[in-house]
N, C-alpha and C. Protein backbone atom coordinates (compact mmCIF):
# COMPACT_ATOMS: atom_id res chain seq x y z
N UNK A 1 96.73 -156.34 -12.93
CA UNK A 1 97.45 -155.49 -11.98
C UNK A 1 98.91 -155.96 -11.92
N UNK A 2 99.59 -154.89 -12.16
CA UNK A 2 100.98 -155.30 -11.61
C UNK A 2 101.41 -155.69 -10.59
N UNK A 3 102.93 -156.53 -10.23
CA UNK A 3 103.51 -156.68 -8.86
C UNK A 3 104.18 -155.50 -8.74
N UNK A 4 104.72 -156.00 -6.86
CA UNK A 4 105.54 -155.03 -7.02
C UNK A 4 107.22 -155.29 -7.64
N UNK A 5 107.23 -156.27 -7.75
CA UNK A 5 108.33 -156.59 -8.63
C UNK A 5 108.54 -156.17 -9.99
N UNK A 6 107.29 -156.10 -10.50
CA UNK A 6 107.44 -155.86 -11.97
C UNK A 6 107.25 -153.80 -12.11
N UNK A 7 106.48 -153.84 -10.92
CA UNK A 7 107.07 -152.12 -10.76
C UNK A 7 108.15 -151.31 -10.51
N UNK A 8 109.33 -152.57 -10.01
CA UNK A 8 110.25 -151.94 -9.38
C UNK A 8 111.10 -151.90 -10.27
N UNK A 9 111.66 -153.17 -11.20
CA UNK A 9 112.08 -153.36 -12.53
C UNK A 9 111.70 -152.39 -13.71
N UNK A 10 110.62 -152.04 -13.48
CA UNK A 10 109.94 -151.11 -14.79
C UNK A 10 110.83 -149.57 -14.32
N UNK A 11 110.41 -149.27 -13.29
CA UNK A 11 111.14 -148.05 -12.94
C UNK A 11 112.70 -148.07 -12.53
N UNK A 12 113.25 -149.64 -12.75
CA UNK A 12 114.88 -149.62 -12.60
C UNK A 12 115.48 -149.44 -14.19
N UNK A 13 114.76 -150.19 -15.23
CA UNK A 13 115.36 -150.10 -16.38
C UNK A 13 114.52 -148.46 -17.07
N UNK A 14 113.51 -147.79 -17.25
CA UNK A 14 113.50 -146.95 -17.79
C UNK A 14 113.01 -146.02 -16.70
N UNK A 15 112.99 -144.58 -17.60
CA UNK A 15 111.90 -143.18 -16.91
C UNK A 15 110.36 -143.23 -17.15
N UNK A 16 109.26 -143.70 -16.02
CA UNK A 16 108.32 -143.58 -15.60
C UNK A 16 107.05 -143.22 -17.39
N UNK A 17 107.69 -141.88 -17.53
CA UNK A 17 107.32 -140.50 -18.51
C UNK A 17 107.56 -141.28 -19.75
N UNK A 18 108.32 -141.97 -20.11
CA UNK A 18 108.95 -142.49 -21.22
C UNK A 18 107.98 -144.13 -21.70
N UNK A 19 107.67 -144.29 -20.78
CA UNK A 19 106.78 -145.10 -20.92
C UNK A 19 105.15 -145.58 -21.63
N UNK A 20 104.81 -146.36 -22.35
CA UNK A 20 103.65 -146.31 -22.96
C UNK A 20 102.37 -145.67 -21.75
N UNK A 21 101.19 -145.23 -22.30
CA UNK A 21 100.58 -144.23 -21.53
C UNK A 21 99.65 -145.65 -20.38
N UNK A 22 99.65 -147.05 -21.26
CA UNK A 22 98.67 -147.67 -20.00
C UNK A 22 99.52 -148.13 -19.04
N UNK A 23 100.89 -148.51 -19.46
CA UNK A 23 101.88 -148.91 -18.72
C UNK A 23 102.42 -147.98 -17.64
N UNK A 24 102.39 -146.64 -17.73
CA UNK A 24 103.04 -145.73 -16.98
C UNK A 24 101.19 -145.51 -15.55
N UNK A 25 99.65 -145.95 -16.57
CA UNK A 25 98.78 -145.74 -15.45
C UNK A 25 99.02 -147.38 -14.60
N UNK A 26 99.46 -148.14 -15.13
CA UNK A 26 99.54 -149.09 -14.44
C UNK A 26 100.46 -148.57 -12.90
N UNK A 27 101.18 -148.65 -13.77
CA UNK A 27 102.15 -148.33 -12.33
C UNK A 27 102.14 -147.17 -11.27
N UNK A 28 101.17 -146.52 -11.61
CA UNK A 28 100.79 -145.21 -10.98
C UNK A 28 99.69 -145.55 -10.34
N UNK A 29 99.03 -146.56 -10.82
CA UNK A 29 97.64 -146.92 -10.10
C UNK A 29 98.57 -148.29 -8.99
N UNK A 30 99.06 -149.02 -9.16
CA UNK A 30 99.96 -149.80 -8.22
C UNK A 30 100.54 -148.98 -7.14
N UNK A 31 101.18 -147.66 -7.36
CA UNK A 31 102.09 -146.87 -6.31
C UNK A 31 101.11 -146.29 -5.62
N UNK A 32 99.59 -145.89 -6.05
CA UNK A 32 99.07 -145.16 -5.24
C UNK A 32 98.38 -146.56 -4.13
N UNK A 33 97.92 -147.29 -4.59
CA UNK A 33 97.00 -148.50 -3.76
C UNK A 33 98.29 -149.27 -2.74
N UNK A 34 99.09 -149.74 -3.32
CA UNK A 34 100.38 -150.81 -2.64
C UNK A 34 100.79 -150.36 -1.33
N UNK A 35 100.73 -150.01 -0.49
CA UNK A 35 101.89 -149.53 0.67
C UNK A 35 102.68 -149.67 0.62
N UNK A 36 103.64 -150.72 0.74
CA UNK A 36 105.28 -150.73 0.21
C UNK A 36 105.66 -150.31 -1.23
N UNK A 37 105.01 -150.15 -1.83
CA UNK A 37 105.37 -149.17 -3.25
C UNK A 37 105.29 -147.93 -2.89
N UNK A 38 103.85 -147.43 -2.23
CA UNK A 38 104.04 -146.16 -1.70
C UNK A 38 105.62 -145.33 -1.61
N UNK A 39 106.14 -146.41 -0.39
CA UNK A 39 107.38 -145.31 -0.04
C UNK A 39 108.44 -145.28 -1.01
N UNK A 40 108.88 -146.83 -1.32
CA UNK A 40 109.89 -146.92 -2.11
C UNK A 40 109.79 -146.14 -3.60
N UNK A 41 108.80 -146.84 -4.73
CA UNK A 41 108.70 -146.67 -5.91
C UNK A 41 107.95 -145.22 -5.92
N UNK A 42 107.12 -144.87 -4.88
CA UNK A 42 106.79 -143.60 -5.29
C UNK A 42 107.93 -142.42 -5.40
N UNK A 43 109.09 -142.94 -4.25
CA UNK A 43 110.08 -141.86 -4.14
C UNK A 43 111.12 -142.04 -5.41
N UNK A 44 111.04 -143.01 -6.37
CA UNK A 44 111.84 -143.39 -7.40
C UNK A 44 111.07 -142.60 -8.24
N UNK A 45 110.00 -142.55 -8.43
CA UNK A 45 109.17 -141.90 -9.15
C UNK A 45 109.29 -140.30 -9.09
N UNK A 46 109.01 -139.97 -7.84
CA UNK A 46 109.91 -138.99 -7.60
C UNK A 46 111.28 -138.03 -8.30
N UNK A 47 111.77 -138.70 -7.58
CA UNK A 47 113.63 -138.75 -8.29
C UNK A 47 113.66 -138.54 -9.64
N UNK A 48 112.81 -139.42 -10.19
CA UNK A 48 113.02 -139.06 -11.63
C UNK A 48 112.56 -138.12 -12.14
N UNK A 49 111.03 -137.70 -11.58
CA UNK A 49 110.81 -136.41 -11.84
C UNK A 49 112.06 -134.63 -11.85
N UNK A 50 112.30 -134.78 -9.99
CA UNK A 50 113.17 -134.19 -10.00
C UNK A 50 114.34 -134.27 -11.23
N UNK A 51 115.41 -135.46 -11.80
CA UNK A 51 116.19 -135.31 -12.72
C UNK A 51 115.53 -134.80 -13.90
N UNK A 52 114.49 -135.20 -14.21
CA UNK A 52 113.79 -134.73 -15.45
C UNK A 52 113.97 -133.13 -15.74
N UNK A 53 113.38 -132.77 -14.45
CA UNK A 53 113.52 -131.07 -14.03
C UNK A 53 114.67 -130.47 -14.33
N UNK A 54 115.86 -131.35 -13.85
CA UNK A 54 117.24 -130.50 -13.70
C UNK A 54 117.86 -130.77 -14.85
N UNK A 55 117.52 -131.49 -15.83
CA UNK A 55 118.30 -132.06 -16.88
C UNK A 55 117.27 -130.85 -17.75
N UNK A 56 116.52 -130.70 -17.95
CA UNK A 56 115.45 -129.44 -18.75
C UNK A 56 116.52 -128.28 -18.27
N UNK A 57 116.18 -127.99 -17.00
CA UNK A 57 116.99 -126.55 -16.39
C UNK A 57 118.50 -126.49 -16.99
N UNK A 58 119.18 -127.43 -16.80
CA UNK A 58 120.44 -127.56 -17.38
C UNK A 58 120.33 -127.34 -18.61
N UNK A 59 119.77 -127.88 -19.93
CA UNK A 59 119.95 -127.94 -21.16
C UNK A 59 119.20 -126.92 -21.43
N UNK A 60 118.85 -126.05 -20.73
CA UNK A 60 117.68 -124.72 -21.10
C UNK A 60 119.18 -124.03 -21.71
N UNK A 61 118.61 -122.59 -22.56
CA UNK A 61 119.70 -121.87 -23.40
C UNK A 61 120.62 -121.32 -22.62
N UNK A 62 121.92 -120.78 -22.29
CA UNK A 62 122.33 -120.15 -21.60
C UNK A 62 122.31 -118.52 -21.55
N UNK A 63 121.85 -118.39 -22.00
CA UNK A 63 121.27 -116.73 -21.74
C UNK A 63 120.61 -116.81 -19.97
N UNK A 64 119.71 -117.77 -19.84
CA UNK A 64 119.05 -117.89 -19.00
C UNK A 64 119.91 -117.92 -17.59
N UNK A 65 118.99 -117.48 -16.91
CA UNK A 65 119.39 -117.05 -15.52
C UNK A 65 119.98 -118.17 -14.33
N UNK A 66 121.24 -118.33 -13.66
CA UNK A 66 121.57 -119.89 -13.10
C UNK A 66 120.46 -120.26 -11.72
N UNK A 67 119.80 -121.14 -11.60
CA UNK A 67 119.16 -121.55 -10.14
C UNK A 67 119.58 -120.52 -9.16
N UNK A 68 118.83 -120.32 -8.47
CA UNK A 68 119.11 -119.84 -7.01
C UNK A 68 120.05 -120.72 -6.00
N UNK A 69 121.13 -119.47 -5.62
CA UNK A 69 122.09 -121.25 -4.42
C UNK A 69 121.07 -122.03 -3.21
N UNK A 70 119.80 -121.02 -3.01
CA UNK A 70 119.27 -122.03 -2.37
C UNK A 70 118.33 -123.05 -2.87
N UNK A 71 117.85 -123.06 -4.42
CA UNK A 71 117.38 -124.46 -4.68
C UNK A 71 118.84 -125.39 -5.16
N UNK A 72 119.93 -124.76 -5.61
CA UNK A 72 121.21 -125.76 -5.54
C UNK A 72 121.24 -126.55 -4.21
N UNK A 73 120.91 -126.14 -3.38
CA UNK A 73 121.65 -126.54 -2.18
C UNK A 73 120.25 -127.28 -1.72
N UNK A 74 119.12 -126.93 -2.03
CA UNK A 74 117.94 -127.64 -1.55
C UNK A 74 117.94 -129.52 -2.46
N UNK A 75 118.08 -128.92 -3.74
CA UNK A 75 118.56 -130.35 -4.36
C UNK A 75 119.70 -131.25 -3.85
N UNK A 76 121.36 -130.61 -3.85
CA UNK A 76 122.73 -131.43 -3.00
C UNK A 76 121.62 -132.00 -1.98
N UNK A 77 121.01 -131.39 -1.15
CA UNK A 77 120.34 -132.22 0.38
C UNK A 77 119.65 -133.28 -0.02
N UNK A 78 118.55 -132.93 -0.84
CA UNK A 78 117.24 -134.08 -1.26
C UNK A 78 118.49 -135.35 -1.65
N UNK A 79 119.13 -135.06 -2.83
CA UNK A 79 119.71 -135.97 -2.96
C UNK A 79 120.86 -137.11 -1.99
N UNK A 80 121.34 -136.11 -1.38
CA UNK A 80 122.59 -136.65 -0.07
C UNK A 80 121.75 -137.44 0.36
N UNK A 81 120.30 -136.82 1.19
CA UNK A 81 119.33 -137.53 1.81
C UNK A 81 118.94 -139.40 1.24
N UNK A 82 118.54 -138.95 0.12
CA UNK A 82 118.00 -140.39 -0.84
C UNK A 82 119.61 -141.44 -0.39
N UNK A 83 120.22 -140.95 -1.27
CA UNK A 83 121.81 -141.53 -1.13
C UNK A 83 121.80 -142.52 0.10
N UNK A 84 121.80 -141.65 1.71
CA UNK A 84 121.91 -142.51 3.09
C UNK A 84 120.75 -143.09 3.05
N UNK A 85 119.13 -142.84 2.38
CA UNK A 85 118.34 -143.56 2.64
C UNK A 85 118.48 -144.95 2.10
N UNK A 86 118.49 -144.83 0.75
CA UNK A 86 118.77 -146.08 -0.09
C UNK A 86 119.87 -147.14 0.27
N UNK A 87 121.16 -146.81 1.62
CA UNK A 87 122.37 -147.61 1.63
C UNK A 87 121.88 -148.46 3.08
């Protein structure tokens, strides 16, 4: 079983997804059991998902249609939010 040190490091130097498949259940099986991983590393986990999303949406073709201003503006928040949480 992992720490939570070595979870927090794993998800500071790479993306979650990018990760070998026992290494990425490791740490998924750590975030769900841990309580203090819970909030922190799950919401990193998170986050990255979300960028994953917007970096796809972004690099999608441009023919394609731009976000709605209200998921623009639903993302600016999530993120502003994280920002004051994390300081």
């Amino acid at each position: 079983m992992l720490t939570c040190k070595q979870v927090s490091k794993a998800l500071a130097e790479q993306d979650y997804q990018d990760m070998p498949f026992f290494k990425r259940l490791g740490l998924r099986m750590h975030v769900a059991i841990c309580i203090v991983c819970k909030g922190y590393n799950g919401n990193v986990m998170l986050f990255q998902d979300m960028a994953r999303a917007f970096r796809r949406y972004e690099e999608s073709p441009p023919n394609k249609v731009p976000a709605p201003e209200k998921a623009r503006t639903k993302w600016t928040e999530t993120i502003k939010a994280a920002k004051q949480h994390s300081e």
